[in-house]
Protein backbone atom coordinates (compact mmCIF):
# COMPACT_ATOMS: atom_id res chain seq x y z
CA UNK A 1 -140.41 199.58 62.04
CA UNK A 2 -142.36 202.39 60.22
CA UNK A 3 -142.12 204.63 63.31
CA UNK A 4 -138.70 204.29 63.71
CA UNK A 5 -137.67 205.20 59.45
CA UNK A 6 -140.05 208.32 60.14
CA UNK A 7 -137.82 209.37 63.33
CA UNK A 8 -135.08 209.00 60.81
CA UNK A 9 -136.45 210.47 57.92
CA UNK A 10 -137.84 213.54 60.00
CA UNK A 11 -134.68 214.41 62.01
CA UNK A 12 -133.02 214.27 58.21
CA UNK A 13 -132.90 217.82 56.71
CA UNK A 14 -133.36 217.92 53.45
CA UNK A 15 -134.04 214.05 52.89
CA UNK A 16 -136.44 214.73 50.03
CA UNK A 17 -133.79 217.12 48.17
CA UNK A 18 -130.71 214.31 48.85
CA UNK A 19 -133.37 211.37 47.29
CA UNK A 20 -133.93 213.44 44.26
CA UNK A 21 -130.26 214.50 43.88
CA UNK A 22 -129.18 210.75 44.15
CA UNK A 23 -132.25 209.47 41.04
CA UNK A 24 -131.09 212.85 39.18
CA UNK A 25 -126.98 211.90 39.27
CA UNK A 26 -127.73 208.57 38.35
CA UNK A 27 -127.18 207.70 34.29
CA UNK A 28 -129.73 205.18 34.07
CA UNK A 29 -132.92 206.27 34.99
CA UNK A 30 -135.39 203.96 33.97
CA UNK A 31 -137.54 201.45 36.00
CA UNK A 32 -139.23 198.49 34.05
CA UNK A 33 -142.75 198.51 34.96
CA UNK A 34 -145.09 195.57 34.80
CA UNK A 35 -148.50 196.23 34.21
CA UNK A 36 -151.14 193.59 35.46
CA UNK A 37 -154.79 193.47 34.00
């Protein structure tokens, strides 16, 4: 399965510029994070 998403992901151009641009557009932003101790 992993071999096959970095196939994907590799014959993508600028997949790392697209993810960003997608996060940045979006109005909420936030993730809740649970911390564990």
């Amino acid at each position: 399965m992993l071999s096959i998403e970095n196939e994907f992901i590799s014959t993508m151009e600028n997949f790392n510029g697209k993810v960003i641009d997608k996060f940045a557009a979006k109005k909420e932003r936030r993730i809740e994070l649970t911390y564990k101790k």
